[in-house]
Protein backbone atom coordinates (compact mmCIF):
# COMPACT_ATOMS: atom_id res chain seq x y z
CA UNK A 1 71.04 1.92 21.33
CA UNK A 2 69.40 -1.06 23.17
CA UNK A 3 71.85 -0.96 25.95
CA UNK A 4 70.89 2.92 26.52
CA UNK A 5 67.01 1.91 26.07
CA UNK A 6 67.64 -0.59 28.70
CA UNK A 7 69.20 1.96 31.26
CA UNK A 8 66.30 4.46 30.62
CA UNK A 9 68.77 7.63 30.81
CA UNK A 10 67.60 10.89 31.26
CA UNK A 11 69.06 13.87 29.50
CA UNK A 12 71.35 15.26 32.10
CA UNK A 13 72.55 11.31 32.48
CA UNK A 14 75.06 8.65 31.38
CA UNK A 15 76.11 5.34 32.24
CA UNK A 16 79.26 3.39 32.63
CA UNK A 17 78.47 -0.28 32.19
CA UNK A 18 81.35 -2.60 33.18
CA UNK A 19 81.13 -6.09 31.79
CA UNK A 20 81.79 -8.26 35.24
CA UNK A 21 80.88 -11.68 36.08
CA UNK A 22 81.89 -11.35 39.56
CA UNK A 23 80.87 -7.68 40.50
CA UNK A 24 83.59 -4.91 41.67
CA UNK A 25 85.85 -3.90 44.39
CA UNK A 26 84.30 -1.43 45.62
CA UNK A 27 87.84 0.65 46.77
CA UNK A 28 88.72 0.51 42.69
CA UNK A 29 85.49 1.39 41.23
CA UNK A 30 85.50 4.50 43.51
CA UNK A 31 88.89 5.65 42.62
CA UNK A 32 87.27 5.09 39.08
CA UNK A 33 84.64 7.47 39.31
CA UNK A 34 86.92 9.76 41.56
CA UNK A 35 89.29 10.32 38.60
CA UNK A 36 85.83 10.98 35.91
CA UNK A 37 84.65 13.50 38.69
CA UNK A 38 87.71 15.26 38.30
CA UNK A 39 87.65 15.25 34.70
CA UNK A 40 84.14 16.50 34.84
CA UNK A 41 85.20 19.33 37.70
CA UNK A 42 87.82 20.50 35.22
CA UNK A 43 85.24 21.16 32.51
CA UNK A 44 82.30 22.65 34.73
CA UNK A 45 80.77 20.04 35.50
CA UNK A 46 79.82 17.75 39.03
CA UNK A 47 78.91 13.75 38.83
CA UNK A 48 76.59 12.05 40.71
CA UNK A 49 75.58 8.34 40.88
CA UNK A 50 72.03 8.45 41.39
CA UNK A 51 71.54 4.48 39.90
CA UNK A 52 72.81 0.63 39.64
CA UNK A 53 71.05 -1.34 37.37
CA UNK A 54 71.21 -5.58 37.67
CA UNK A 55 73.19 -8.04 35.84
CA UNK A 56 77.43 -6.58 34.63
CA UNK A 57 77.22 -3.61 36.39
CA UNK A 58 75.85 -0.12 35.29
CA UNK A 59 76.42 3.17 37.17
CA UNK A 60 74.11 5.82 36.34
CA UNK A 61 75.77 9.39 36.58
CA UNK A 62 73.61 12.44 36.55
CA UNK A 63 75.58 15.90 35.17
CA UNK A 64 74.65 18.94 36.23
CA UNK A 65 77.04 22.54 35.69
CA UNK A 66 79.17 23.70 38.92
CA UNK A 67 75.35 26.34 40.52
CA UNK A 68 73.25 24.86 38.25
CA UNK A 69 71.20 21.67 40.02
CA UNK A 70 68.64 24.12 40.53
CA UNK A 71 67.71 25.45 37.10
CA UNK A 72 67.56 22.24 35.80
CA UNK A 73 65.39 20.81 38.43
CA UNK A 74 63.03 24.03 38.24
CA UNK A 75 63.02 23.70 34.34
CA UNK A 76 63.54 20.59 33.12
CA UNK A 77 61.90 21.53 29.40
CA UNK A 78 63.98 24.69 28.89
CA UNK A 79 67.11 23.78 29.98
CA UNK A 80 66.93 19.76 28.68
CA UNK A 81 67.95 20.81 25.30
CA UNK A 82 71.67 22.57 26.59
CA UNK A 83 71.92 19.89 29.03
CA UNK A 84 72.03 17.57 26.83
CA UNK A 85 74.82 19.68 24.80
CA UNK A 86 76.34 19.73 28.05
CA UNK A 87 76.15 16.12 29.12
CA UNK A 88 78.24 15.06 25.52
CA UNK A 89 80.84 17.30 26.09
CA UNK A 90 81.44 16.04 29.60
CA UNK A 91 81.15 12.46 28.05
CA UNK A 92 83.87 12.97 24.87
CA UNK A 93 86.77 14.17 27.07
CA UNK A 94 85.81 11.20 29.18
CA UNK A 95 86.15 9.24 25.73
CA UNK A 96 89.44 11.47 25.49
CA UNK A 97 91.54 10.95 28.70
CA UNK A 98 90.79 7.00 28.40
CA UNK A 99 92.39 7.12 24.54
CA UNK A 100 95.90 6.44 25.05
CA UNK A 101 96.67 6.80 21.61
CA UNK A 102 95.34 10.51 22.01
CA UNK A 103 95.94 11.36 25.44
CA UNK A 104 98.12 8.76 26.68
CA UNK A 105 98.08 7.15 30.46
CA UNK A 106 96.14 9.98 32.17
CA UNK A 107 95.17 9.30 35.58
CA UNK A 108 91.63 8.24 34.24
CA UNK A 109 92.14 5.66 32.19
CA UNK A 110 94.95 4.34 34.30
CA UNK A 111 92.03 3.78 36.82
CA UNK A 112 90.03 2.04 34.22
CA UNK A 113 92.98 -0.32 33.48
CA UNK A 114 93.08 -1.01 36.89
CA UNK A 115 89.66 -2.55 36.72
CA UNK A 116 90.42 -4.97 33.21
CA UNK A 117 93.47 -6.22 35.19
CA UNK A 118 92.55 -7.18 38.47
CA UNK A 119 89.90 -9.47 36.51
CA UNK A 120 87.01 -7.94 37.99
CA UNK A 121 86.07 -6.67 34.63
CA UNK A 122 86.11 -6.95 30.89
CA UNK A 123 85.25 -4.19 29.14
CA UNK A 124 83.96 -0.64 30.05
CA UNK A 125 81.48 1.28 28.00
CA UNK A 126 80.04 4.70 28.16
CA UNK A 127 76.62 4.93 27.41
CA UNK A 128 74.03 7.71 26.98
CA UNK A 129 71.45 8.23 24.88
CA UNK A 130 72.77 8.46 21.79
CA UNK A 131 75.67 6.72 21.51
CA UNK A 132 77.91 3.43 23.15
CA UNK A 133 81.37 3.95 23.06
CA UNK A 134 83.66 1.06 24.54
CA UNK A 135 86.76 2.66 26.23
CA UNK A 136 88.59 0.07 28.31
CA UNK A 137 89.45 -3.51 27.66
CA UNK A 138 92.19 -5.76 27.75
CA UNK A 139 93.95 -4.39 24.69
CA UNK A 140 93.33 -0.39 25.55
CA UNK A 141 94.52 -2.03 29.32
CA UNK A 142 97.70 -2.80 27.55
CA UNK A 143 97.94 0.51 25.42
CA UNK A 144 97.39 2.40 28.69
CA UNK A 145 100.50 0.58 30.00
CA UNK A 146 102.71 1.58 27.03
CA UNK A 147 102.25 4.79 27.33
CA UNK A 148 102.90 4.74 30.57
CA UNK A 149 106.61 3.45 29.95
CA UNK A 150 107.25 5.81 27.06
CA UNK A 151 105.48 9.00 28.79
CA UNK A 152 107.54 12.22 28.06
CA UNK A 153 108.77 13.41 30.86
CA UNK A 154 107.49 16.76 32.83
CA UNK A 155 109.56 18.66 34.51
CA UNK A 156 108.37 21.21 37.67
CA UNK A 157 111.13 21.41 40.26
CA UNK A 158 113.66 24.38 39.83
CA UNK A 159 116.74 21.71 40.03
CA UNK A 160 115.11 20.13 37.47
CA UNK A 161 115.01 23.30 35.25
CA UNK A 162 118.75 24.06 35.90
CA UNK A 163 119.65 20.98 33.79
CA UNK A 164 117.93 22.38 30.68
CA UNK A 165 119.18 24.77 28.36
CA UNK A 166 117.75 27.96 29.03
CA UNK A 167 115.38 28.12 25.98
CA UNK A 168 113.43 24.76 27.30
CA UNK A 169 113.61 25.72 30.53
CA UNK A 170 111.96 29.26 29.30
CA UNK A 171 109.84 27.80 27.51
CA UNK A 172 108.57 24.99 30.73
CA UNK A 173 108.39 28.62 33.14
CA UNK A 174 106.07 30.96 30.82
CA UNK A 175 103.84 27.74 30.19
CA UNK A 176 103.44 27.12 33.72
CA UNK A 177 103.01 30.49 34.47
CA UNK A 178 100.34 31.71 31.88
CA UNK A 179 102.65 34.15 30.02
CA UNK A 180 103.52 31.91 27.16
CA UNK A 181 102.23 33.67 23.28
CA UNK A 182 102.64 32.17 19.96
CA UNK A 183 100.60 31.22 16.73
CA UNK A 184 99.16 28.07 15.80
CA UNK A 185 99.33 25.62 12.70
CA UNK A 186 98.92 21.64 11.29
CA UNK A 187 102.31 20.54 10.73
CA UNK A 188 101.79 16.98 8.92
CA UNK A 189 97.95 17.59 10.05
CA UNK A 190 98.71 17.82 13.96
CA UNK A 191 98.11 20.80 15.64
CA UNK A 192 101.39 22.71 16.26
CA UNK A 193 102.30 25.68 18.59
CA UNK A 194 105.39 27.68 18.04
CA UNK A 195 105.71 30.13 20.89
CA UNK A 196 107.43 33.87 20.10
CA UNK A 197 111.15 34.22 20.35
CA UNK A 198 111.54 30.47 19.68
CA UNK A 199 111.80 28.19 16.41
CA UNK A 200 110.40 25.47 16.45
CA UNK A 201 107.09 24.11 16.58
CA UNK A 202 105.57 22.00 19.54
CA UNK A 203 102.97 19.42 19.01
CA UNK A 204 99.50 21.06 20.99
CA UNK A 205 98.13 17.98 23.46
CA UNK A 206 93.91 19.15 24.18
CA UNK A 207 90.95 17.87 24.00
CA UNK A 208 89.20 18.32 20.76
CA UNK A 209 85.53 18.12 22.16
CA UNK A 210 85.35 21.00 24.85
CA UNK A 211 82.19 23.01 25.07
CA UNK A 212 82.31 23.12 21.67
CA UNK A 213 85.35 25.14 21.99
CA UNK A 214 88.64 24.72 20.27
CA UNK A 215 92.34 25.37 19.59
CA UNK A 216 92.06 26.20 15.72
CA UNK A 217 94.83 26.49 13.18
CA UNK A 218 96.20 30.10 11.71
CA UNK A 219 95.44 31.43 15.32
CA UNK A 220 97.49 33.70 17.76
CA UNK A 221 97.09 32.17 21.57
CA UNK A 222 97.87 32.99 25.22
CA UNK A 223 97.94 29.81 27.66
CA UNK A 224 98.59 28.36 30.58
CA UNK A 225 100.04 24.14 30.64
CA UNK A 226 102.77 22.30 30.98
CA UNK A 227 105.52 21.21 28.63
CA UNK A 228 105.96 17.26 28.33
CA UNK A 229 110.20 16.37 27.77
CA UNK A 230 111.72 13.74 25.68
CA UNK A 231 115.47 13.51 25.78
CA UNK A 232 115.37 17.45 27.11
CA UNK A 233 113.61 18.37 24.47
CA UNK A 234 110.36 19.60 23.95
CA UNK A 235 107.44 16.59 22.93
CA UNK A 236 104.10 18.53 23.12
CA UNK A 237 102.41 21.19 25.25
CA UNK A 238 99.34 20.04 27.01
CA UNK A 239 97.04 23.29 27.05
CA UNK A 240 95.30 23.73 30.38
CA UNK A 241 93.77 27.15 29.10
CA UNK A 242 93.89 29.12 26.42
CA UNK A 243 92.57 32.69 25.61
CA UNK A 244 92.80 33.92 22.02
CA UNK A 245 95.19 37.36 21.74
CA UNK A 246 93.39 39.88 20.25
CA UNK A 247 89.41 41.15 19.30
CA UNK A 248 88.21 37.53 18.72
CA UNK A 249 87.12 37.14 22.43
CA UNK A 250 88.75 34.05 24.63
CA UNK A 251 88.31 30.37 24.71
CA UNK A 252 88.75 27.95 27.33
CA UNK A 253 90.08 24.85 27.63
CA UNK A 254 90.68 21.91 30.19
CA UNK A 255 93.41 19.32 30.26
């Protein structure tokens, strides 16, 4: 908490503090925040640095929804309370994508590993008001790299497809193309997906903390991803979108 007293954040604010003795290329840290925009962009959101405090490095980052600048600025009381809501959803599938033990080597926290081993830095944290959460150091660095190696393959490109078996390949073409159904369940407490007119169950890769929205178990789905290989084989399904079949109303969701 003192390190977010120190920063003074506002409610539509958070911080990355990198722990540098040196200070920071300035080509990497960009790509850094780049790669956060992004993951902002795909959940609603924009980024923008509005601050750099003294001493290891802290970049202020002001959130605002994709229209919405405007509302907040014209009322800051009304809206402070959402934005807020808003702010720590942006900031936990931050937290996500630079987990490789959940998420793997995403493009985000690839970028952050960048930063622990060119030396420049030690340790990232994300800060806001509530809460300090370390997410990059030399040992997540290394994790990041792992995962890397052992990634499941993903397979696009129709000569690719042609060396599946034509379940799999199925299977990769109604993901990618928004038409793939199926039911939900934990299998060994992981959230499965087993898609009609196949059998067997594929591990579900999302992000838990989305808007307060979520894939839940005993559920009947329609979405839209990708499907992650290993040995030809299917390894999980990373859920771009997902709209629940039926009268329960739709949910989405953001890789």
């Amino acid at each position: 908490m003192a390190l977010a007293e120190s920063l003074n954040l506002g409610p539509d604010e958070f911080a990355f503090h990198f722990e540098t003795q040196n200070g920071v290329d300035a080509d990497i840290l960009a790509n850094f925040l780049k790669r956060a925009a992004t993951v902002a962009r795909q959940r609603g959101g924009e980024l923008r640095v509005v601050g750099l405090r003294e001493g290891s490095l802290a970049v202020v980052i002001e959130v605002f929804k994709k229209g919405a600048i405007k509302e907040f600025k014209d009322k800051p009381i009304s809206t402070s309370i959402k934005t807020s809501v808003f702010v720590a959803a942006i900031v936990g599938g931050i937290i996500h994508l630079m987990t490789p033990a959940a998420s793997g080597s995403t493009p985000l926290a690839k970028a952050g590993a960048d930063l622990i081993e060119t030396h420049q830095v030690t340790q990232i944290t994300i800060v806001t008001n509530e809460s300090s959460t370390v997410v990059m150091d030399e040992a997540t660095a290394a994790e990041v790299r792992r995962a890397e190696r052992d990634r499941p393959q993903v397979l696009h490109r129709p000569e690719q497809l042609m060396r599946l078996s034509p379940p799999v390949a199925g299977l990769l073409r109604d993901a990618s193309q928004g038409v793939l159904t199926g039911e939900t369940d934990l299998v060994r407490g992981k959230l499965h997906f087993r898609p009609d007119r196949y059998q067997y169950w594929v591990p579900i890769d999302e992000n838990p903390v989305m808007l307060n929205h979520t894939i839940h178990p005993g559920g009947r789905y329609r979405v839209v991803g990708h499907v992650a290989l290993l040995d030809g084989q299917p390894d999980r399904i990373v859920v771009d979108h997902a709209e629940v079949i039926g009268d329960e109303g739709s949910m989405h969701l953001h890789e």
